[in-house]
PDB file of N, CA and C in Angstrom:
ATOM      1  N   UNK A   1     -10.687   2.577  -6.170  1.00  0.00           N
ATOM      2  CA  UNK A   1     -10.011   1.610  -5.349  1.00  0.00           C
ATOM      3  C   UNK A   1     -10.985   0.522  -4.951  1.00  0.00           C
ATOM      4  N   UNK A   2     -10.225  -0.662  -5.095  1.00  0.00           N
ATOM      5  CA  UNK A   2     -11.265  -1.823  -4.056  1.00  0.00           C
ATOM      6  C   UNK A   2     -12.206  -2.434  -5.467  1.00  0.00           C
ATOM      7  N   UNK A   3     -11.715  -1.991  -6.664  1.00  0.00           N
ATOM      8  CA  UNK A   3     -12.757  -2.738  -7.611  1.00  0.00           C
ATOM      9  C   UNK A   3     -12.033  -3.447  -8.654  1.00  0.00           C
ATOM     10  N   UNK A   4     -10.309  -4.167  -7.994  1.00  0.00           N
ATOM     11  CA  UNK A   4      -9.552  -4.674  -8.861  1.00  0.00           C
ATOM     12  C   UNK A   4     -10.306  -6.550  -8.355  1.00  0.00           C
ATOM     13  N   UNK A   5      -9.961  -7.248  -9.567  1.00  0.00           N
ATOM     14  CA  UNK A   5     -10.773  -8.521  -9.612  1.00  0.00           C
ATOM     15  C   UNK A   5      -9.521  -9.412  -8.880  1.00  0.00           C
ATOM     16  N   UNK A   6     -10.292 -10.342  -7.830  1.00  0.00           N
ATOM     17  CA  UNK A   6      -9.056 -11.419  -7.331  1.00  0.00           C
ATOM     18  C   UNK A   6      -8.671 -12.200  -7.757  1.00  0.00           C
ATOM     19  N   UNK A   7      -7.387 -12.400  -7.289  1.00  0.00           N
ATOM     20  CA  UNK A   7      -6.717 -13.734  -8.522  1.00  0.00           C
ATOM     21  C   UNK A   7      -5.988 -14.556  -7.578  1.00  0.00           C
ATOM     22  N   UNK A   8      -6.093 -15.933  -7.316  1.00  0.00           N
ATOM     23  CA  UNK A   8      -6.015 -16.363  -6.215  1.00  0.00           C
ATOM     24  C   UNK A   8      -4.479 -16.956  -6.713  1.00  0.00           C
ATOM     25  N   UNK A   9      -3.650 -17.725  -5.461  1.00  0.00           N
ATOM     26  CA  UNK A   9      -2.349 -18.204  -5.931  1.00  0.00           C
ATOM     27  C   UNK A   9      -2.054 -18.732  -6.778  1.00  0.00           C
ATOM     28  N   UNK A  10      -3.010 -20.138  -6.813  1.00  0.00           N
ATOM     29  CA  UNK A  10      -3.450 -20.818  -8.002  1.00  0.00           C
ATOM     30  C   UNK A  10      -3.358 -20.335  -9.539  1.00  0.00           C
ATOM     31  N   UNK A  11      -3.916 -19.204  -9.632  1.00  0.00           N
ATOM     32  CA  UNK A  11      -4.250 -19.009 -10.462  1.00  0.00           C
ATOM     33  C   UNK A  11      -2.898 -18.031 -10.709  1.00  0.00           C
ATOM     34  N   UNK A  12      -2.453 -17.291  -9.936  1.00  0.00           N
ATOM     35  CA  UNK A  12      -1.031 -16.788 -10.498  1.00  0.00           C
ATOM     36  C   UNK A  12       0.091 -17.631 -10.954  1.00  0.00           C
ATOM     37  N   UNK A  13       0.164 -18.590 -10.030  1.00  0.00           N
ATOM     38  CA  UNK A  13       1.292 -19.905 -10.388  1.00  0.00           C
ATOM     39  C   UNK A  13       1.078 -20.290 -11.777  1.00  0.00           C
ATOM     40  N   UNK A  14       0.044 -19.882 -12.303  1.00  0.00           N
ATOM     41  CA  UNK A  14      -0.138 -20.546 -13.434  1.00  0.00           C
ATOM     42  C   UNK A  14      -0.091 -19.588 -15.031  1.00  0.00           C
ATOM     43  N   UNK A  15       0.519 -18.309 -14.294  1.00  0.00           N
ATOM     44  CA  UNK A  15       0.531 -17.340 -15.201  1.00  0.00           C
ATOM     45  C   UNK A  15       1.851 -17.079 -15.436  1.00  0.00           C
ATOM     46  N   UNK A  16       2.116 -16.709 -16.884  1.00  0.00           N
ATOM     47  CA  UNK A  16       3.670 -16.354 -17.249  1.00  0.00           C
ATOM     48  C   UNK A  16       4.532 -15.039 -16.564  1.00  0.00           C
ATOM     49  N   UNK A  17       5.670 -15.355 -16.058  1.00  0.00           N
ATOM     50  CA  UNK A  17       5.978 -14.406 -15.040  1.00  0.00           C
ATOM     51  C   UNK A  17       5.947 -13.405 -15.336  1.00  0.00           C
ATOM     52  N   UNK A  18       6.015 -12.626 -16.561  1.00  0.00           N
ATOM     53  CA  UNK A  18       5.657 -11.386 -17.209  1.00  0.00           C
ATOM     54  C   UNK A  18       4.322 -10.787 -16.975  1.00  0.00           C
ATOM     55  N   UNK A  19       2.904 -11.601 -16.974  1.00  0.00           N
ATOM     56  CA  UNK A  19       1.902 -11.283 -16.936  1.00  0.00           C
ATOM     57  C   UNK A  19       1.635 -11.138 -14.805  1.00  0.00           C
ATOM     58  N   UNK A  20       2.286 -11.905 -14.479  1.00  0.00           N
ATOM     59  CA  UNK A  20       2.574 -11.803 -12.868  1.00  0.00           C
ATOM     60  C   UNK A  20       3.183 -10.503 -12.527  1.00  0.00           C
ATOM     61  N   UNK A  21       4.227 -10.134 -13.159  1.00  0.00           N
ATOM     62  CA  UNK A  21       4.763  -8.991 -12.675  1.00  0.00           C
ATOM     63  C   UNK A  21       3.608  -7.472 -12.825  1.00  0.00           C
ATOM     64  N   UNK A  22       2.842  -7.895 -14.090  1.00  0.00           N
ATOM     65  CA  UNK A  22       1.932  -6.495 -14.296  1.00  0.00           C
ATOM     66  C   UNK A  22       1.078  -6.635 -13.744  1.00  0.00           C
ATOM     67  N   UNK A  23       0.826  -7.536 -13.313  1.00  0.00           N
ATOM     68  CA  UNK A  23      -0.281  -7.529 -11.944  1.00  0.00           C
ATOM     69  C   UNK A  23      -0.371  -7.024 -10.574  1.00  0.00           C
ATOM     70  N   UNK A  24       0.973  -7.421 -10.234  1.00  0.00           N
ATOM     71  CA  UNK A  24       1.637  -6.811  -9.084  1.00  0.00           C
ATOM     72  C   UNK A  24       1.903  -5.660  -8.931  1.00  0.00           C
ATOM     73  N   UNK A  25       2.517  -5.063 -10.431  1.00  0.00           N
ATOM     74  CA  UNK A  25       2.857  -3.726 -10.506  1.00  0.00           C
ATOM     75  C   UNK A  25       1.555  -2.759 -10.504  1.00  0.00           C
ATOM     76  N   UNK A  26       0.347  -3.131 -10.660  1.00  0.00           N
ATOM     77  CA  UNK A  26      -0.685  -2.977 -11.476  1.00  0.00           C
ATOM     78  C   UNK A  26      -1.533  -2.184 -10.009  1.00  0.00           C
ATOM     79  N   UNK A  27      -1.088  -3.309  -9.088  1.00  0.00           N
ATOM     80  CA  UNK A  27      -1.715  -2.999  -7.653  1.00  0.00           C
ATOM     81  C   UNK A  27      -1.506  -1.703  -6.750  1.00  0.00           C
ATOM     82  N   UNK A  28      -0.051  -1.704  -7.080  1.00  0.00           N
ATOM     83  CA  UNK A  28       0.817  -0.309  -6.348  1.00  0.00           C
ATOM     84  C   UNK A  28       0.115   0.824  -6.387  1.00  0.00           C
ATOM     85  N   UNK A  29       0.310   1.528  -5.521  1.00  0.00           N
ATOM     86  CA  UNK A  29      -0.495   2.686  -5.166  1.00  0.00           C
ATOM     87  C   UNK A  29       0.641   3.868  -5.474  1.00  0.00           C
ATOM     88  N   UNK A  30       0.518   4.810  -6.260  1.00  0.00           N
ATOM     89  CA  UNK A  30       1.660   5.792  -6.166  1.00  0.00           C
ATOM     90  C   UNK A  30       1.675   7.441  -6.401  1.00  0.00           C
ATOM     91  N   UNK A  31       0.114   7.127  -6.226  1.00  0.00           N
ATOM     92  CA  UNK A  31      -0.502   8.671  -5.964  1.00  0.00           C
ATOM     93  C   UNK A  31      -1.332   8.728  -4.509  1.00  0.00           C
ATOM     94  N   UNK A  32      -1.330   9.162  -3.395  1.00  0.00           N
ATOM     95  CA  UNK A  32      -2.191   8.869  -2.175  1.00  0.00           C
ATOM     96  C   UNK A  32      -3.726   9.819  -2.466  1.00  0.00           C
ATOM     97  N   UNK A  33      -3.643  10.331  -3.683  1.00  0.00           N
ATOM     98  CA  UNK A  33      -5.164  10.637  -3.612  1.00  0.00           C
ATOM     99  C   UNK A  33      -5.819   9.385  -4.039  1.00  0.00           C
ATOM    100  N   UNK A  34      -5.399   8.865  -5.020  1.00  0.00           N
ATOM    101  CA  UNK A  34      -5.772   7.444  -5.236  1.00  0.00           C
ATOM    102  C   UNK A  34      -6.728   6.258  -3.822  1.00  0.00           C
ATOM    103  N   UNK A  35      -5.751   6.616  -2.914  1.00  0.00           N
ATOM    104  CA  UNK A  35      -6.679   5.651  -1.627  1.00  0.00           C
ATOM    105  C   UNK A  35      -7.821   6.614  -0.951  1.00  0.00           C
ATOM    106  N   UNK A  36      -8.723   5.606  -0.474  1.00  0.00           N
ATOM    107  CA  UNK A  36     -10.043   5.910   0.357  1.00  0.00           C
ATOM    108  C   UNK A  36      -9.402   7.360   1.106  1.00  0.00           C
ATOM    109  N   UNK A  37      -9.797   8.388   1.555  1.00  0.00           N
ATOM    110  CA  UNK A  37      -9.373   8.934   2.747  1.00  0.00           C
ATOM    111  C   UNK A  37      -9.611   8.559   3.922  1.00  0.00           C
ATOM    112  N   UNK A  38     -10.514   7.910   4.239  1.00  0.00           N
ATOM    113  CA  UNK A  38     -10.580   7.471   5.689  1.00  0.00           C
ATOM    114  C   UNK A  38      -9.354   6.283   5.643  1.00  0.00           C
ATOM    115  N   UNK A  39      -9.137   5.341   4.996  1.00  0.00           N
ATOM    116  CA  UNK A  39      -7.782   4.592   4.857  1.00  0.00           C
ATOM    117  C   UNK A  39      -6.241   5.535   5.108  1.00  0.00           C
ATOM    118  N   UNK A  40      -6.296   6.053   4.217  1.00  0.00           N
ATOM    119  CA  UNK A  40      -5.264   7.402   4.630  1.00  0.00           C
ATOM    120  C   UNK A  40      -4.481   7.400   5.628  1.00  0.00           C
ATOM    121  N   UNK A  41      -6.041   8.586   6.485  1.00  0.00           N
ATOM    122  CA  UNK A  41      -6.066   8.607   7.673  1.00  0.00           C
ATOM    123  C   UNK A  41      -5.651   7.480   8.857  1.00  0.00           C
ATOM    124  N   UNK A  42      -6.301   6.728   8.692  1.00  0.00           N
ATOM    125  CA  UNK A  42      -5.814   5.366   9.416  1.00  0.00           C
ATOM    126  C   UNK A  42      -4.838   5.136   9.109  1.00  0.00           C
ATOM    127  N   UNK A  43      -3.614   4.557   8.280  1.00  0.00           N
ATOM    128  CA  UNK A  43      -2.387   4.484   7.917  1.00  0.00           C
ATOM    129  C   UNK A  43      -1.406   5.414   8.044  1.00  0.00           C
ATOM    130  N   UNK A  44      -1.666   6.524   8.282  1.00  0.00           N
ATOM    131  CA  UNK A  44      -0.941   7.937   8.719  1.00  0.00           C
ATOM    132  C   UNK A  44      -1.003   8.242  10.386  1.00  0.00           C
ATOM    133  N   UNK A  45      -1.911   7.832  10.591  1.00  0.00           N
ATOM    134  CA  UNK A  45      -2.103   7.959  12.375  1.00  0.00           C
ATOM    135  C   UNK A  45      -1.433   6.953  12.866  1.00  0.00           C
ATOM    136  N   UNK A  46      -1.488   5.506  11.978  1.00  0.00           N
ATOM    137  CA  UNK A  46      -0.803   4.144  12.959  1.00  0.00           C
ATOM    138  C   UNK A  46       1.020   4.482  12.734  1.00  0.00           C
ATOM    139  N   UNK A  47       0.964   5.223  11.742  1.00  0.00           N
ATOM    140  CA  UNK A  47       2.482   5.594  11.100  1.00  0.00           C
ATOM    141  C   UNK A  47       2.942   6.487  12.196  1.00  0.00           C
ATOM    142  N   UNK A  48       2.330   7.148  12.591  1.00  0.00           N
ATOM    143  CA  UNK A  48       2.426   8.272  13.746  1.00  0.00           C
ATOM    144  C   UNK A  48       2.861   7.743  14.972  1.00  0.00           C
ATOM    145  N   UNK A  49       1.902   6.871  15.051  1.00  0.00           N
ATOM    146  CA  UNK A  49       2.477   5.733  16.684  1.00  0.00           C
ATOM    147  C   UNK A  49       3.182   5.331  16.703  1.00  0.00           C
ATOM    148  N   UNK A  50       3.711   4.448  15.436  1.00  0.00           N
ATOM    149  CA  UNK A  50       4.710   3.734  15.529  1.00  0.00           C
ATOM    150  C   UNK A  50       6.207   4.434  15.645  1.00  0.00           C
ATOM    151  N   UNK A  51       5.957   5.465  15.201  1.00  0.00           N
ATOM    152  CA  UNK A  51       7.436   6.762  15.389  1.00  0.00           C
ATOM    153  C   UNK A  51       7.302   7.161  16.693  1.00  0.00           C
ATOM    154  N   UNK A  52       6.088   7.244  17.156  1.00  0.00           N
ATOM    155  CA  UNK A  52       6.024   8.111  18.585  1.00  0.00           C
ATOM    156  C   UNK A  52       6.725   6.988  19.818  1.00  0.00           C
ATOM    157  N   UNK A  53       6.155   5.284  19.441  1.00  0.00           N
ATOM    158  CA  UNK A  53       6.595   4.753  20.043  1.00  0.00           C
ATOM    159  C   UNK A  53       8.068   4.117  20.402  1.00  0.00           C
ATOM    160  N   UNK A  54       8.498   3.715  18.633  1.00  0.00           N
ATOM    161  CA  UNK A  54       9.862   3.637  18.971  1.00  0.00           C
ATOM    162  C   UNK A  54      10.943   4.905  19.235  1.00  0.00           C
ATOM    163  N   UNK A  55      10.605   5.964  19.287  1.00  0.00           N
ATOM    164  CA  UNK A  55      11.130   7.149  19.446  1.00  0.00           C
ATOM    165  C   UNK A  55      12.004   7.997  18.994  1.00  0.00           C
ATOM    166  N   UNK A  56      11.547   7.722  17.366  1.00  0.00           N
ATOM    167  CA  UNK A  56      12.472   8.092  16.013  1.00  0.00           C
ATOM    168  C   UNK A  56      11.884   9.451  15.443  1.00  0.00           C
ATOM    169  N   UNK A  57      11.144  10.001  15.627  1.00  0.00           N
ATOM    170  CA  UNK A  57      10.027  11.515  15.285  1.00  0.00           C
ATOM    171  C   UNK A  57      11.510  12.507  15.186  1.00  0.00           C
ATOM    172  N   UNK A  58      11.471  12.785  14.202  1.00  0.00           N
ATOM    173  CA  UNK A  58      12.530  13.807  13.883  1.00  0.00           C
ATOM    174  C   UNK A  58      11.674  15.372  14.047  1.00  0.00           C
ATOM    175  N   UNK A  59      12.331  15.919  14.981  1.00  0.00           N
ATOM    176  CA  UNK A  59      12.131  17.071  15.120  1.00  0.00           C
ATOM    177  C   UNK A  59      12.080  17.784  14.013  1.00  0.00           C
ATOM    178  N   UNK A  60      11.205  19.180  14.270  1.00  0.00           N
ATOM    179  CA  UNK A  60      10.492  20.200  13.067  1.00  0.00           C
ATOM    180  C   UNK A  60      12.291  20.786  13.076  1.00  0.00           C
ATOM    181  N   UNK A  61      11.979  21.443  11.622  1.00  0.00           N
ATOM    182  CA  UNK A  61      13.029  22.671  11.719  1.00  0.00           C
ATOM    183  C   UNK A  61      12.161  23.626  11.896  1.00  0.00           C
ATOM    184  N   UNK A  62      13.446  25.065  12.119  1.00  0.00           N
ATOM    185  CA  UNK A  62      12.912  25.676  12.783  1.00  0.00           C
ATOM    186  C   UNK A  62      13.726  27.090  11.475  1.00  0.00           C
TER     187      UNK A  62
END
């Protein structure tokens, strides 16, 4: 992770929308071992708050 090369707007605007789309697609994350773990972590804890705060946390079964 973190060693894909930047490609600024510019430079997408100027690419055929086909080659735009695999770029984009290219980025997606769709395994979570894939990310940093300390990232993870951070994104799973703020995910946590944000349920705790608006007050949507679906109870465990039991």
């Amino acid at each position: 992770m973190g060693d894909r090369e930047f490609i600024s707007i510019e430079e997408m605007e100027k690419l055929p929308i086909a080659e735009r789309h695999r770029i984009v697609e290219e980025g997606f994350v769709t395994d979570l071992s894939d990310l940093d773990p300390e990232f993870l972590a951070r994104i799973r804890r703020r995910g946590r708050e944000l349920v705790e705060e608006r007050g949507i946390a679906v109870p465990p079964e039991e």
